[in-house]
N, C-alpha and C. Protein backbone atom coordinates (compact mmCIF):
# COMPACT_ATOMS: atom_id res chain seq x y z
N UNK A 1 9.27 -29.23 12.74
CA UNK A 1 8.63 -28.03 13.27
C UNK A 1 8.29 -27.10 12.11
N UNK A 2 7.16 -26.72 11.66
CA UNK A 2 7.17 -25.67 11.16
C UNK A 2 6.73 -24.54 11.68
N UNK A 3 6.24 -23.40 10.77
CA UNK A 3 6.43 -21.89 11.35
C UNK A 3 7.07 -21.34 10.16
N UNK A 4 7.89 -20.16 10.64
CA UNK A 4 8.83 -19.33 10.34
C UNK A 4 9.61 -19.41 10.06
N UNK A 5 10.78 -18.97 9.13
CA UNK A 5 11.78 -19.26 8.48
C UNK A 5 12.69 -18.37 8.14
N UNK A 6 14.21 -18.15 8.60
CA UNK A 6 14.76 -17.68 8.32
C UNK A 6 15.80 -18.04 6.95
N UNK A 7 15.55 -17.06 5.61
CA UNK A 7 16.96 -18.14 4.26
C UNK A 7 17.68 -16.98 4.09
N UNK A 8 19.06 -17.75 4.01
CA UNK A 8 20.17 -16.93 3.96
C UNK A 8 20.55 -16.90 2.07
N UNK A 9 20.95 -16.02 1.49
CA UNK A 9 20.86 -15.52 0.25
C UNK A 9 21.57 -17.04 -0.71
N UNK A 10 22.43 -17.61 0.08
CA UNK A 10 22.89 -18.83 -0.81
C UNK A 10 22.27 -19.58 -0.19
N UNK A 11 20.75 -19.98 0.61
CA UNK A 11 19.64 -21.14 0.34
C UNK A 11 19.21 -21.43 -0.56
N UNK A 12 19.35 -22.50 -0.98
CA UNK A 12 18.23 -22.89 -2.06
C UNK A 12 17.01 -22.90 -1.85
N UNK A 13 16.24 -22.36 -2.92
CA UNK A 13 14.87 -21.90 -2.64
C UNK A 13 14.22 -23.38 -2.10
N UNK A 14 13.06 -23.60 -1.80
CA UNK A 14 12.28 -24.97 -1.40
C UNK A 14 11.18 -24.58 -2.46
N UNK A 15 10.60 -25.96 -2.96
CA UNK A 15 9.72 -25.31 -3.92
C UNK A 15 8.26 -24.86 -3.35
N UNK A 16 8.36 -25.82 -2.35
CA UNK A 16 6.62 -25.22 -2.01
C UNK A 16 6.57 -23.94 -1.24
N UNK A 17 8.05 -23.31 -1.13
CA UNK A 17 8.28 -21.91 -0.72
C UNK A 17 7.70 -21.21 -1.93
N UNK A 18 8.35 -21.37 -3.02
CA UNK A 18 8.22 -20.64 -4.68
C UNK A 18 6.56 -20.74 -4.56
N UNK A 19 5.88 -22.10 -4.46
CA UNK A 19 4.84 -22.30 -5.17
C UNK A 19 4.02 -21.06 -4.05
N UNK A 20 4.15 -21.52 -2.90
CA UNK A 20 3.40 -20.39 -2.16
C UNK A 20 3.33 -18.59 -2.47
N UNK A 21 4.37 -18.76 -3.02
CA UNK A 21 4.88 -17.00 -3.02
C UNK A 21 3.85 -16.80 -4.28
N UNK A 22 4.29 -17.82 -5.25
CA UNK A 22 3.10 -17.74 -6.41
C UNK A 22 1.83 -17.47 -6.51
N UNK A 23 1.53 -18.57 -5.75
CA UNK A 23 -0.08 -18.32 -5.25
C UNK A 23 -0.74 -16.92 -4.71
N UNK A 24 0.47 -16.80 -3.69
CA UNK A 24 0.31 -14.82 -2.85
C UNK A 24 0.14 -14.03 -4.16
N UNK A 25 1.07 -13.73 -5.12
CA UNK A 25 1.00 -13.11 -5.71
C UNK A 25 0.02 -13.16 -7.10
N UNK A 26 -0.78 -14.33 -7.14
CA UNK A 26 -1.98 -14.78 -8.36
C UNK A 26 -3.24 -14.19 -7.09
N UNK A 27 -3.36 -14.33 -5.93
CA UNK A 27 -4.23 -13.52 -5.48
C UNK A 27 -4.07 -12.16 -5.05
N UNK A 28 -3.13 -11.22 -5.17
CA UNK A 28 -3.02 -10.23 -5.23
C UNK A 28 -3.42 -9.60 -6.57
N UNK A 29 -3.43 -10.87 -7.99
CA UNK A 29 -3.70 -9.89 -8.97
C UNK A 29 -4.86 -10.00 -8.62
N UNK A 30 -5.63 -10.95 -8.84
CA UNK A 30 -6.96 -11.45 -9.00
C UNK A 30 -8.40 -10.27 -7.75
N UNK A 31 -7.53 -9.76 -6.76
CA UNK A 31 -7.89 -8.98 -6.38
C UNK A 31 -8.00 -7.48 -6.91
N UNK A 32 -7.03 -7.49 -8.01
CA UNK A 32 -7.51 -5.87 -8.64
C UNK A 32 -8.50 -6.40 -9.74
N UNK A 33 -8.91 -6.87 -9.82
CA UNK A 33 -9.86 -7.12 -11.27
C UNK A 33 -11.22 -7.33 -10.43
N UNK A 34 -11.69 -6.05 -11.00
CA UNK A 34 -12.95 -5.43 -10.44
C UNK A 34 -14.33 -6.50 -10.89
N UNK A 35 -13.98 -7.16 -11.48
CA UNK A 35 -15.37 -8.55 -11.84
C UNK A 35 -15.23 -9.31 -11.31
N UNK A 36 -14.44 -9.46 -10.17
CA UNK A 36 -14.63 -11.05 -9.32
C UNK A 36 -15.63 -10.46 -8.37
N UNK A 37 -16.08 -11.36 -7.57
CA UNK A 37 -16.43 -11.27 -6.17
C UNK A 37 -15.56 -11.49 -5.41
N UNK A 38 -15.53 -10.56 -3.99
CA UNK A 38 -14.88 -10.56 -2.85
C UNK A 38 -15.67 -11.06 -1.85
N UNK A 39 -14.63 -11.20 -0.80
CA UNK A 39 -15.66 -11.49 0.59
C UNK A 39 -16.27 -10.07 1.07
N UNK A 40 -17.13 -9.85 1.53
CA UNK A 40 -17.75 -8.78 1.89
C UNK A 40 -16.77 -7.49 2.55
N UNK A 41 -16.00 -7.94 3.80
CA UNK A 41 -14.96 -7.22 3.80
C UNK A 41 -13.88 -6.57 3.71
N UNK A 42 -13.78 -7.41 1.97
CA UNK A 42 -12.61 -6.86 1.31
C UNK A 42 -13.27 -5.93 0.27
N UNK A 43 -11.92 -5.13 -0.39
CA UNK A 43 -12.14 -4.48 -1.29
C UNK A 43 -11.15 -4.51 -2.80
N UNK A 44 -11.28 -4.22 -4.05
CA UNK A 44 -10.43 -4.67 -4.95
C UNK A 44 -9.80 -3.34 -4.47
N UNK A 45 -8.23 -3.71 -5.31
CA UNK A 45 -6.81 -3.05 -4.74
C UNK A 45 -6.14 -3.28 -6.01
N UNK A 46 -5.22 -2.82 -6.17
CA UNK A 46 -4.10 -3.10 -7.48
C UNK A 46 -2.52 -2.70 -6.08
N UNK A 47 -1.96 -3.54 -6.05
CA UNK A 47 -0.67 -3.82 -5.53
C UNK A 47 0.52 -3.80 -6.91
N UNK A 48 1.72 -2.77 -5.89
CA UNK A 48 2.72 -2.40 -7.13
C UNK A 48 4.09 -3.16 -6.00
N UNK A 49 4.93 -3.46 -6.36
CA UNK A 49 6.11 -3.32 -5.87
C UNK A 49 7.44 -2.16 -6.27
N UNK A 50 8.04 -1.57 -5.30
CA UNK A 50 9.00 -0.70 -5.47
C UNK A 50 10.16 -1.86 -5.67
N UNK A 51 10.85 -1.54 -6.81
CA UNK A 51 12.27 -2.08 -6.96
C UNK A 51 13.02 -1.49 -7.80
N UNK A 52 14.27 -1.42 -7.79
CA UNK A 52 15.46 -1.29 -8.39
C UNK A 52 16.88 -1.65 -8.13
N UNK A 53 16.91 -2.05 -9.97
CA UNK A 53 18.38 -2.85 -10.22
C UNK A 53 17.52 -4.40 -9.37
N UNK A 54 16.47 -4.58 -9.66
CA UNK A 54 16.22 -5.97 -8.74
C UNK A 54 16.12 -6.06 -7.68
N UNK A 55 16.19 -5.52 -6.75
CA UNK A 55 15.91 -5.11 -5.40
C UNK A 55 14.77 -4.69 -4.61
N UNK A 56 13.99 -5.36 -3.86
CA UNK A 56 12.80 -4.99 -3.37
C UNK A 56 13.21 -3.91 -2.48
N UNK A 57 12.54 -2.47 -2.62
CA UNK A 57 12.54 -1.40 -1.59
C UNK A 57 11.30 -1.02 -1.01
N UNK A 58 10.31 -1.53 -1.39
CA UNK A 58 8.90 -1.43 -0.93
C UNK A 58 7.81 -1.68 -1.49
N UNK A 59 6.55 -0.88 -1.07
CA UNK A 59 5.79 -1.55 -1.49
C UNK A 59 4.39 -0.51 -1.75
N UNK A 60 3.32 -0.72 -2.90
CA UNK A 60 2.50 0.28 -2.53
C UNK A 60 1.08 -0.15 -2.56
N UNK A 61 -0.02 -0.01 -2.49
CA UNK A 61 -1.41 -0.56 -2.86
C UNK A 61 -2.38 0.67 -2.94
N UNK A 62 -3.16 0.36 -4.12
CA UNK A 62 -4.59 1.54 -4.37
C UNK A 62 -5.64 0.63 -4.43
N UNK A 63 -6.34 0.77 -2.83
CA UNK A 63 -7.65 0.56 -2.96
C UNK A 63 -8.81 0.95 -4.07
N UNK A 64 -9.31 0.29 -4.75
CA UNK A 64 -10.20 0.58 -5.41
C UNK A 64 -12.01 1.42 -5.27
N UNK A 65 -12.04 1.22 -3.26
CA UNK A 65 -13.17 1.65 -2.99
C UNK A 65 -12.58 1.19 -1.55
N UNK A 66 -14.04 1.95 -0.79
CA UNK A 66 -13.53 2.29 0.77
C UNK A 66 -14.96 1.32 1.67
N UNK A 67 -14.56 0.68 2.46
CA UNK A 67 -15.60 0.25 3.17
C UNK A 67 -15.96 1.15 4.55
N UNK A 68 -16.38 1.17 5.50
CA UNK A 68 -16.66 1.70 6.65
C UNK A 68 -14.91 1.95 7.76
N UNK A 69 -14.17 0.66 7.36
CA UNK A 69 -13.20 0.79 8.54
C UNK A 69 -12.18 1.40 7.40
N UNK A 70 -11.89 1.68 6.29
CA UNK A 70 -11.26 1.84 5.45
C UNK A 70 -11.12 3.67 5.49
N UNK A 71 -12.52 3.85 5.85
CA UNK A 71 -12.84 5.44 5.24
C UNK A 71 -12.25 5.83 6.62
N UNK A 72 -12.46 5.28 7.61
CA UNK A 72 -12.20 5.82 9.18
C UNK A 72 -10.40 5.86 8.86
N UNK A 73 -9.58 4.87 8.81
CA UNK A 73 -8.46 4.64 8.93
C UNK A 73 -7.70 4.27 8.23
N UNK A 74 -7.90 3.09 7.19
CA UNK A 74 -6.65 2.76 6.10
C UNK A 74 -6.99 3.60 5.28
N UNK A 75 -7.51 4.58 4.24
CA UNK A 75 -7.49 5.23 3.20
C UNK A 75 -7.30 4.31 1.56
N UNK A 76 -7.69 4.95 0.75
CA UNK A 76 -7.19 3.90 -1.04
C UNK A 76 -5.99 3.69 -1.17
N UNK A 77 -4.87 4.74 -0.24
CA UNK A 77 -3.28 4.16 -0.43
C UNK A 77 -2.79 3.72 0.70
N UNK A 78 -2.12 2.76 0.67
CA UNK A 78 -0.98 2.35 1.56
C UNK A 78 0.17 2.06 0.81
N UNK A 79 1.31 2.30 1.74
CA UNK A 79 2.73 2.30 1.15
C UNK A 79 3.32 2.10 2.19
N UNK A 80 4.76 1.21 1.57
CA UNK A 80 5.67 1.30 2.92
C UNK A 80 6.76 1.48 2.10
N UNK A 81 7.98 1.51 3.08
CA UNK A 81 9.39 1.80 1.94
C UNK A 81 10.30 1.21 3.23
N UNK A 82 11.55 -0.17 2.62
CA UNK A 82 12.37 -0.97 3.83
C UNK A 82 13.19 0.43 4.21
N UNK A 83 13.42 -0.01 5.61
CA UNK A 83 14.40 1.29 6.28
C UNK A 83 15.42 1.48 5.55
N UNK A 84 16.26 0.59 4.92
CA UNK A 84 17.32 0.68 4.20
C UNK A 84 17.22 1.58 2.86
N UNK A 85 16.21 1.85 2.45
CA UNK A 85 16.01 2.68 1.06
C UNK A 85 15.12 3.74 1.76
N UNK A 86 15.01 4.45 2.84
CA UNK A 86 14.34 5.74 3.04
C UNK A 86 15.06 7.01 2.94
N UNK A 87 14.35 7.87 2.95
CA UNK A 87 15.15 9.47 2.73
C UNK A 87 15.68 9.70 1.48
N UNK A 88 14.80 9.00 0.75
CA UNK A 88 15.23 8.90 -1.01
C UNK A 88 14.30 9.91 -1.45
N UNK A 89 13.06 9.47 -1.33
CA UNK A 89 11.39 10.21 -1.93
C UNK A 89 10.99 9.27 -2.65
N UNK A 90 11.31 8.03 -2.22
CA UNK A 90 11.06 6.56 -3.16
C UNK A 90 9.44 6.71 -3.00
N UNK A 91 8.95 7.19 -1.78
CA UNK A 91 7.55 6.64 -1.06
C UNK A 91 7.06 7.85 -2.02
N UNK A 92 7.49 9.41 -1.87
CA UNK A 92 6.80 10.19 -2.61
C UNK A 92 6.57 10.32 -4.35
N UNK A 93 7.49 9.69 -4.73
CA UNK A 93 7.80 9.16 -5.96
C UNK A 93 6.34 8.01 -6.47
N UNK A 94 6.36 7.07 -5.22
CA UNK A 94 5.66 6.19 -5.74
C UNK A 94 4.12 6.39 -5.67
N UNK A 95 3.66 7.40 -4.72
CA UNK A 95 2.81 8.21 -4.35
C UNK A 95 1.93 8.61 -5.48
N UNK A 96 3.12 9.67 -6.36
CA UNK A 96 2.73 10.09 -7.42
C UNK A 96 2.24 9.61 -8.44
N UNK A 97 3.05 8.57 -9.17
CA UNK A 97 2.63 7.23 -9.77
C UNK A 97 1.51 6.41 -9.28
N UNK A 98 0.87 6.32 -8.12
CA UNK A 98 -0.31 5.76 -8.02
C UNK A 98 -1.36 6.70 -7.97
N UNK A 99 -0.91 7.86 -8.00
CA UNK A 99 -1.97 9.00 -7.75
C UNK A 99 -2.60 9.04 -9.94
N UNK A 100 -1.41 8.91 -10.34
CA UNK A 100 -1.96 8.46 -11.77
C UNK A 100 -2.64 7.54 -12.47
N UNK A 101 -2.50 6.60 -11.47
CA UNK A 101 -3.24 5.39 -11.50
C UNK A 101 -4.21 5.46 -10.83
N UNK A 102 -4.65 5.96 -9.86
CA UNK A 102 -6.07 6.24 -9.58
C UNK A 102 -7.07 7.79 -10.59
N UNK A 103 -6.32 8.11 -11.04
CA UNK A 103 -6.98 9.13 -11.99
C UNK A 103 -6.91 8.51 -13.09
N UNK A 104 -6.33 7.19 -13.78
CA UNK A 104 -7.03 6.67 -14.74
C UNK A 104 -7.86 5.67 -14.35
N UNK A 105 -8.53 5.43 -13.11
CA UNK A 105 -9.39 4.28 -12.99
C UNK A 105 -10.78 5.55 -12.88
N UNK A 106 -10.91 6.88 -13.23
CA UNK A 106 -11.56 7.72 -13.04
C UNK A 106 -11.79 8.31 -11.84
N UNK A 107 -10.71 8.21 -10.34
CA UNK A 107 -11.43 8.60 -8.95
C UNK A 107 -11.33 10.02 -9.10
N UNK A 108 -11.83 10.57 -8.36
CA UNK A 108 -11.84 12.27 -8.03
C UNK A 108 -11.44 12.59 -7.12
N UNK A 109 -10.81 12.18 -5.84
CA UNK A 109 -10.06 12.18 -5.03
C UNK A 109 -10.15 10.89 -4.29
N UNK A 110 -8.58 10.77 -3.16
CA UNK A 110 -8.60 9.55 -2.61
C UNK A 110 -8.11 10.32 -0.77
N UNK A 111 -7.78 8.85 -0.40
CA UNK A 111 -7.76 9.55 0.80
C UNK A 111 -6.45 8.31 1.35
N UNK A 112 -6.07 9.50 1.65
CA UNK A 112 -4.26 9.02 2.34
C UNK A 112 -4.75 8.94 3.50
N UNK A 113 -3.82 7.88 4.43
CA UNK A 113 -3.76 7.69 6.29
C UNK A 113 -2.20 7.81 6.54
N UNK A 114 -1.95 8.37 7.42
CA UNK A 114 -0.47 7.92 8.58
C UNK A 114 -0.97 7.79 9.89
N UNK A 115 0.43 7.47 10.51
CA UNK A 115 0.12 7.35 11.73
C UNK A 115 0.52 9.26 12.57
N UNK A 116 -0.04 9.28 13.18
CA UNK A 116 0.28 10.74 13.87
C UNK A 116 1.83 11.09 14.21
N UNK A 117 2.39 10.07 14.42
CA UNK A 117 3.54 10.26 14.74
C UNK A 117 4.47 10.56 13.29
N UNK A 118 4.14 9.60 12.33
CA UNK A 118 4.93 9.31 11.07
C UNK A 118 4.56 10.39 10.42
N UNK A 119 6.49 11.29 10.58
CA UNK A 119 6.24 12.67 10.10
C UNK A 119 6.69 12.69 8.62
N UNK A 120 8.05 11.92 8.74
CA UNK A 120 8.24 11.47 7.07
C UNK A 120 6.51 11.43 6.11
N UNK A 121 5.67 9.93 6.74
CA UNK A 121 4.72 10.00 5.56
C UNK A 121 3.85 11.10 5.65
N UNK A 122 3.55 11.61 6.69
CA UNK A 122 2.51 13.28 6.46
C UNK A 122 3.68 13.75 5.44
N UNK A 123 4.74 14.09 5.47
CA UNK A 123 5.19 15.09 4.56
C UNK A 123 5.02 14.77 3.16
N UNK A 124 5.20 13.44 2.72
CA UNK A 124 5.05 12.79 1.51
C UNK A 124 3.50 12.63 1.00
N UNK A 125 3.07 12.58 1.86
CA UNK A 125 1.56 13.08 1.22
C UNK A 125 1.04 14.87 1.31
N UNK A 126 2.00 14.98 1.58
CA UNK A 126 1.55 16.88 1.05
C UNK A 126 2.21 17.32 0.58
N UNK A 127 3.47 16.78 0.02
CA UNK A 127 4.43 17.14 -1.06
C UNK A 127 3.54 16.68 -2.44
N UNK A 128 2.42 15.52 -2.36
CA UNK A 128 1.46 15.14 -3.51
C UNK A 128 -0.06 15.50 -3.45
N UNK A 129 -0.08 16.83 -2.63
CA UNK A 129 -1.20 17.53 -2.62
C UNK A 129 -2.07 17.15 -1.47
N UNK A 130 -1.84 16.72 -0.51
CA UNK A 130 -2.22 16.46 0.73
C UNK A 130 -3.35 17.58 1.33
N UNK A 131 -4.88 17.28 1.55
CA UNK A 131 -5.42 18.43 2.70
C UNK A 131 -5.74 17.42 3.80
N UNK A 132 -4.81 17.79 4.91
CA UNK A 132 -5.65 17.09 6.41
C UNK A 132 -6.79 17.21 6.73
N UNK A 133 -7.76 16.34 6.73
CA UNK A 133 -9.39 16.34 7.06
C UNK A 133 -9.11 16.49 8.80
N UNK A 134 -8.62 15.36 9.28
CA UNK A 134 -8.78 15.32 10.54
C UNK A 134 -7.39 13.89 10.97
N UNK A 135 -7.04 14.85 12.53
CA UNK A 135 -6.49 13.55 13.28
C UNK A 135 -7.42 12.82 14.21
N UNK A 136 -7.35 11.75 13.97
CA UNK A 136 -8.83 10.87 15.19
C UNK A 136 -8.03 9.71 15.70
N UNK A 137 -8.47 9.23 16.55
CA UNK A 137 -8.37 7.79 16.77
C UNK A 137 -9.29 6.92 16.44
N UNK A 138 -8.44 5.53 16.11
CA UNK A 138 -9.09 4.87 15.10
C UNK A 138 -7.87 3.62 15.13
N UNK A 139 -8.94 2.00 14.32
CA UNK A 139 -8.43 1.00 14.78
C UNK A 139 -6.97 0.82 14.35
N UNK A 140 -6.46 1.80 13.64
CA UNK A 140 -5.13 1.59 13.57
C UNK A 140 -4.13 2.73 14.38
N UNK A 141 -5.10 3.46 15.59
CA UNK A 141 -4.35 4.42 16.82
C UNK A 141 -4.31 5.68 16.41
N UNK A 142 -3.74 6.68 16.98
CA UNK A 142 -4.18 7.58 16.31
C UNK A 142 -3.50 7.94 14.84
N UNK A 143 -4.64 8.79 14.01
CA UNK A 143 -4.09 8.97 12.54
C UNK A 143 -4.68 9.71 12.00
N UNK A 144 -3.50 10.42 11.48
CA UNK A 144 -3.97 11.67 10.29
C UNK A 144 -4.69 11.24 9.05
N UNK A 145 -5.81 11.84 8.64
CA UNK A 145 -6.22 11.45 7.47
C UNK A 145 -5.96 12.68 6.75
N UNK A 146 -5.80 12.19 5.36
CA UNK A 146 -5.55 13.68 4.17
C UNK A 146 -6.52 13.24 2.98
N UNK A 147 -6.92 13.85 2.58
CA UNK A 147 -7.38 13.74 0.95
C UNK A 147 -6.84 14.64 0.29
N UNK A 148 -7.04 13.73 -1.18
CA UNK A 148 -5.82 14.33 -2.22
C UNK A 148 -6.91 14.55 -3.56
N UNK A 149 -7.07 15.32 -4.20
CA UNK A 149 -7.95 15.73 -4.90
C UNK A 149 -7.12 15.25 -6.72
N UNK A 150 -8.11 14.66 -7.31
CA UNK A 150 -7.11 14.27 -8.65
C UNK A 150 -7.45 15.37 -9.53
């Protein structure tokens, strides 16, 4: 049967587990490097991982440019942070650090999304200069949009 898989920390890895993870992560770079071609409805991105002491705590991505469903709802950042490492400022922390990284790829502002409810991430994006444009609905339900001016 395959599918899904649960490994417990003393599994031994499988290799075509490794090789896959590899691959994920050779197209995650290959997606920030602004000279390839994409499929039409993607966009280049630079993907970071949050960790410490070795430990995955999350995760962040800067869109490089906005398509039509992008500008409505996902925004140039997304971030998440595992429940187990929240109420740190890991997310606002990492926020900041990509907000530097989009001011050296030259942007002039970007544009943050949450969900309406998610009061933690509204706060973390206006602790990094957050202005709310608008709450709308939109294909990811309803959501605050902010822009952040570099």
């Amino acid at each position: 049967m395959s599918g899904p898989r649960l490994l417990r920390g003393e599994t031994r890895w499988d290799r075509r587990l490794l090789e896959g993870f590899a691959e994920w992560v050779e197209r995650l770079r290959r997606q920030s490097d602004d000279s390839r071609a994409l499929a039409p409805d993607r966009v280049h991105a630079t993907y970071w991982w949050i960790v410490e002491d070795g430990n995955y705590l999350g995760a962040i991505t800067l869109r490089h440019a906005l398509t039509g469903k992008l500008l409505e709802g996902g925004g140039h950042i997304g971030y998440g942070v595992r429940p187990s490492a929240r109420g740190r400022g890991l997310a606002a922390w990492a926020l900041g650090e990509v907000l530097d990284q989009a001011r050296k790829r030259g942007m002039d502002r970007v544009l943050v999304t949450c969900d309406d409810d998610n009061t933690a991430s509204a706060k973390t994006i206006d602790r990094n200069g957050g202005v709310l444009e608008d709450i709308r609905e939109t294909w990811l339900g309803t959501t605050r949009r902010y822009w952040i001016e570099l």
